[in-house]
C-alpha atoms as a PDB file:
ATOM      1  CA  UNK A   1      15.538  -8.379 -25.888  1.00  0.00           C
ATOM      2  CA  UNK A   2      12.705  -8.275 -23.307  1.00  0.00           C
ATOM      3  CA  UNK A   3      12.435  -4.994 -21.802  1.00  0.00           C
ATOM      4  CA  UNK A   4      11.298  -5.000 -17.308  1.00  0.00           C
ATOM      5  CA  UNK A   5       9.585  -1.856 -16.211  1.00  0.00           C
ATOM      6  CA  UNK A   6       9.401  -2.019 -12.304  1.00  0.00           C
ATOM      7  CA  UNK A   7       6.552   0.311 -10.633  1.00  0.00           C
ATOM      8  CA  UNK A   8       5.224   0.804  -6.925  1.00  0.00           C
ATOM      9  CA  UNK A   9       7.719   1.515  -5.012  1.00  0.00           C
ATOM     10  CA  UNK A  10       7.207   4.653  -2.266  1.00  0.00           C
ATOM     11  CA  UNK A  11       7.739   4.912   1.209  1.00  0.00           C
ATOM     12  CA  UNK A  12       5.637   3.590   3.927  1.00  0.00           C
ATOM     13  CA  UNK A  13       5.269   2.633   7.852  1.00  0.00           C
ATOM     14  CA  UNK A  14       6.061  -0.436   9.106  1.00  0.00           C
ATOM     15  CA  UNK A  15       3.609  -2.755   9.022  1.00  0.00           C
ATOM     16  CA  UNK A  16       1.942  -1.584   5.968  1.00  0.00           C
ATOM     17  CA  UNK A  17       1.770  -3.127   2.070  1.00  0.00           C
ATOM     18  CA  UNK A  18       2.907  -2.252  -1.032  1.00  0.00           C
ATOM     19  CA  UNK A  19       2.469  -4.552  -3.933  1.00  0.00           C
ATOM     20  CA  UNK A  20       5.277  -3.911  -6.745  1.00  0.00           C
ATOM     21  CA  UNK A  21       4.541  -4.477 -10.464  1.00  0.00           C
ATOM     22  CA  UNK A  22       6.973  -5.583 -12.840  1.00  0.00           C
ATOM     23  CA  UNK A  23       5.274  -5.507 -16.665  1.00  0.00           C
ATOM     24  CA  UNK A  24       7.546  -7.276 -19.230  1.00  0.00           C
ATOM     25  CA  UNK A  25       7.603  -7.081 -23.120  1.00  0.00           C
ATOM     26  CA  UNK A  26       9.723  -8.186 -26.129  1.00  0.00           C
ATOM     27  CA  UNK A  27       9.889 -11.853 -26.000  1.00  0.00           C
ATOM     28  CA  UNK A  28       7.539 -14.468 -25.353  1.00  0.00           C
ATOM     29  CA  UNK A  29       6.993 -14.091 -21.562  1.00  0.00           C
ATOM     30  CA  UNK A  30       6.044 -17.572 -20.786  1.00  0.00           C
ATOM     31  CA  UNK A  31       9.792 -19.245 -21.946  1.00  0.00           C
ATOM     32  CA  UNK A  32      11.221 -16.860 -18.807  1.00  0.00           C
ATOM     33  CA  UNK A  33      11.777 -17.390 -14.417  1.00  0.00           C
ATOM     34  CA  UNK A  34      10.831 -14.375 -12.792  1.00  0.00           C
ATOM     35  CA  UNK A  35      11.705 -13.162  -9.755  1.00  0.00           C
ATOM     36  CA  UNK A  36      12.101  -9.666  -7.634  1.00  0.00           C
ATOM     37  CA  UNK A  37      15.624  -9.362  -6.325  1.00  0.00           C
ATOM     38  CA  UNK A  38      16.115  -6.328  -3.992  1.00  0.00           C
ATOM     39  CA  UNK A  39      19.869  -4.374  -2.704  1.00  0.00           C
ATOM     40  CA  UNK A  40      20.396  -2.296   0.084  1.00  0.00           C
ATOM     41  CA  UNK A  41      23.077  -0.043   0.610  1.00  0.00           C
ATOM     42  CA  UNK A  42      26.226  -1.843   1.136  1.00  0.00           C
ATOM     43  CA  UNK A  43      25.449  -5.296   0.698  1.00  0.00           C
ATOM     44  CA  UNK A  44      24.637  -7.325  -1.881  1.00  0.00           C
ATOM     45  CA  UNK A  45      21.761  -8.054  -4.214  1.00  0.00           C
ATOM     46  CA  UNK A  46      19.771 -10.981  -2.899  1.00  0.00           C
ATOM     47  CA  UNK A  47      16.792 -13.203  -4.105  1.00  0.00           C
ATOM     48  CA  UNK A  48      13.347 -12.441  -2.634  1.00  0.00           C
ATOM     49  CA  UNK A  49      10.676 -14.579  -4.360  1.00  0.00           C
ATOM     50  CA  UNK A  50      11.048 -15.886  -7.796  1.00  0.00           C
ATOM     51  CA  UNK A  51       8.070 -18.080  -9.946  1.00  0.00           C
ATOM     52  CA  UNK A  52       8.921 -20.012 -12.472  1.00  0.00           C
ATOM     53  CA  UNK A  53       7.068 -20.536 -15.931  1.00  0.00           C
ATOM     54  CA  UNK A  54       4.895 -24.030 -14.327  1.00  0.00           C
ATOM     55  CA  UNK A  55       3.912 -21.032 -11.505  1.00  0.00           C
ATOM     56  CA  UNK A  56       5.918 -22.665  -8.678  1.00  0.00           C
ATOM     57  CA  UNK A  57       7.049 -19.912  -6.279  1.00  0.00           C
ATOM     58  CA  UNK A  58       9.893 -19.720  -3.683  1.00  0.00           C
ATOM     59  CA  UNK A  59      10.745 -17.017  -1.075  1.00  0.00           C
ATOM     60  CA  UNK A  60      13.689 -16.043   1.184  1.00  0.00           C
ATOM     61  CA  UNK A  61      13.358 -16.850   5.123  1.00  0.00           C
ATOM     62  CA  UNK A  62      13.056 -13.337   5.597  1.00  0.00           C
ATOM     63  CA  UNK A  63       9.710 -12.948   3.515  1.00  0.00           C
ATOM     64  CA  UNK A  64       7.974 -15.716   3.953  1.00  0.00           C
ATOM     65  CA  UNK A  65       4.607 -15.567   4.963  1.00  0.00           C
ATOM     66  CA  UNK A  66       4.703 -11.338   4.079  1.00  0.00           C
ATOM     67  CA  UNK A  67       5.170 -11.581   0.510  1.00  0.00           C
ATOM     68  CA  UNK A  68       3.545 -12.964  -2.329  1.00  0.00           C
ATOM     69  CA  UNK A  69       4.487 -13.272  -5.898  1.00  0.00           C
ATOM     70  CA  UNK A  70       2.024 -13.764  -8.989  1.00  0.00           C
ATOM     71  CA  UNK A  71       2.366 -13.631 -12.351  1.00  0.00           C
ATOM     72  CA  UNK A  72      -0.258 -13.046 -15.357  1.00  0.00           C
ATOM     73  CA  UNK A  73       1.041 -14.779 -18.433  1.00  0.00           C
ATOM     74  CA  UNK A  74      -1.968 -13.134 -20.683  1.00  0.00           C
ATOM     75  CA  UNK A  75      -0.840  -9.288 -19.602  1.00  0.00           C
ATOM     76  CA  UNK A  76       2.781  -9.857 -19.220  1.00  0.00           C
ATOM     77  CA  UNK A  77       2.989  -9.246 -15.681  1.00  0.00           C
ATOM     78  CA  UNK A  78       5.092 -10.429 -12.601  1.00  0.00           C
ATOM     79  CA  UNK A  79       3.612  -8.987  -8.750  1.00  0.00           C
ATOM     80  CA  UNK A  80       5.012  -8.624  -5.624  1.00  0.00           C
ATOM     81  CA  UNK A  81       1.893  -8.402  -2.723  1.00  0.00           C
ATOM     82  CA  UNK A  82       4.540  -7.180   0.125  1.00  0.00           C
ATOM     83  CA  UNK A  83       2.308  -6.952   3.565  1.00  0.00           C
ATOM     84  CA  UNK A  84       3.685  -6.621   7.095  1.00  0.00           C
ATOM     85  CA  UNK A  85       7.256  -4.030   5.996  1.00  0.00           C
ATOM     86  CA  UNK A  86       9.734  -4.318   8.345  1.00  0.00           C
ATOM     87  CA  UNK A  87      12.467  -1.723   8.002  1.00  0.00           C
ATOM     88  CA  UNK A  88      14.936  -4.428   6.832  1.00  0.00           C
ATOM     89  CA  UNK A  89      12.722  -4.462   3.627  1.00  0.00           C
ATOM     90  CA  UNK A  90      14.198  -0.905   2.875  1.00  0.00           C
ATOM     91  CA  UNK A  91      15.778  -1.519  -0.063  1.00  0.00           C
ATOM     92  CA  UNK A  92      16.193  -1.010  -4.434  1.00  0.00           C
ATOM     93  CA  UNK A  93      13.901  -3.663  -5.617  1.00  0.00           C
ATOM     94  CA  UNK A  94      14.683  -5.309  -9.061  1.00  0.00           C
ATOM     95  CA  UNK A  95      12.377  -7.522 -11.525  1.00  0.00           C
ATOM     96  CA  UNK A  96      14.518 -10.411 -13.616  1.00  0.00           C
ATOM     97  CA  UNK A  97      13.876 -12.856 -16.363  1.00  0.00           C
ATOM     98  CA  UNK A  98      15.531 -15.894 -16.845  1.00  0.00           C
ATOM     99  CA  UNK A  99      15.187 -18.042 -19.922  1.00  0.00           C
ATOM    100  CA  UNK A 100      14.277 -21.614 -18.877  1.00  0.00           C
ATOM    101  CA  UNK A 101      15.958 -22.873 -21.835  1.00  0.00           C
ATOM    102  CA  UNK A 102      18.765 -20.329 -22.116  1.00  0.00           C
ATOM    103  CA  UNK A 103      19.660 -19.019 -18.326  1.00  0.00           C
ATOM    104  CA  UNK A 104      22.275 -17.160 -19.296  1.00  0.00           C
ATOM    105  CA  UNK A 105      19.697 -14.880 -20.913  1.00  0.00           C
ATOM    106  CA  UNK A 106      18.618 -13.042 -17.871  1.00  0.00           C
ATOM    107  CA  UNK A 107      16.884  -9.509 -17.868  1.00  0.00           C
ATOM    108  CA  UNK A 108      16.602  -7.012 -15.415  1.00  0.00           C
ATOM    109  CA  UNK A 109      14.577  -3.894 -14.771  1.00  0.00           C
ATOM    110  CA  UNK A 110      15.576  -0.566 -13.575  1.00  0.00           C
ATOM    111  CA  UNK A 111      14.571  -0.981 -10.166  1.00  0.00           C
ATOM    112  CA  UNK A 112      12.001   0.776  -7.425  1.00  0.00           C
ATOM    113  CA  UNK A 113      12.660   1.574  -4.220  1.00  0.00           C
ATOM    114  CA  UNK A 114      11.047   0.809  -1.710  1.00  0.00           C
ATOM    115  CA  UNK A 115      11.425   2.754   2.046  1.00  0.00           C
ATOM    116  CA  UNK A 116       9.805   1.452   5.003  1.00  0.00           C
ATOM    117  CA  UNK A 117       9.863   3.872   8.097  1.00  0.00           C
ATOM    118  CA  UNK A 118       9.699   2.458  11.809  1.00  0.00           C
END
């Protein structure tokens, strides 16, 4: 199994930055798509940025030009830079793995939260 341990989450203003951390171990991290999903209350989990294995990124609308996703390979690591909260970013943010070979095998981390005041 490959275990996702989510950290940086807190509250914070609008308009500043948090940058979430997602550290990953248990399989060999470079066969796996990452990507931060996050869920607010009452509606459904959606896709916020995602990098696959070749380092090719992709963002929803809402994010674009805020956000940033990175990943180390060497430390095991997926980021999320998150500058410029809006109060629609208030939300449970998840880290997930995807096997490029094997999709079905898809990991997910406990979650942060992240609050953003207005």
């Amino acid at each position: 199994q490959v275990q996702l341990v989510e950290s940086g989450g807190g509250l914070v203003q609008a308009g500043g930055s948090l940058m979430l951390s997602c550290a990953a171990s248990g399989r060999t991290f470079s066969n796996f798509d990452m990507g931060w999903y996050r869920q607010a209350p009452g509606k459904q989990r959606e896709l916020v940025a995602s990098i696959n294995n070749t380092g090719n990124t992709n963002y929803a609308d809402s994010v674009k030009g805020r956000f940033a996703i990175s990943r180390d390979v060497a430390k095991n690591t997926v980021d999320l830079q998150m500058n410029s909260l809006e109060p629609g970013d208030t939300a449970d943010y998840y880290c997930n793995a995807r096997h490029v070979w094997y999709p079905a095998i898809s990991y997910w981390g406990q979650g942060t939260q992240v609050t953003v005041s207005s």
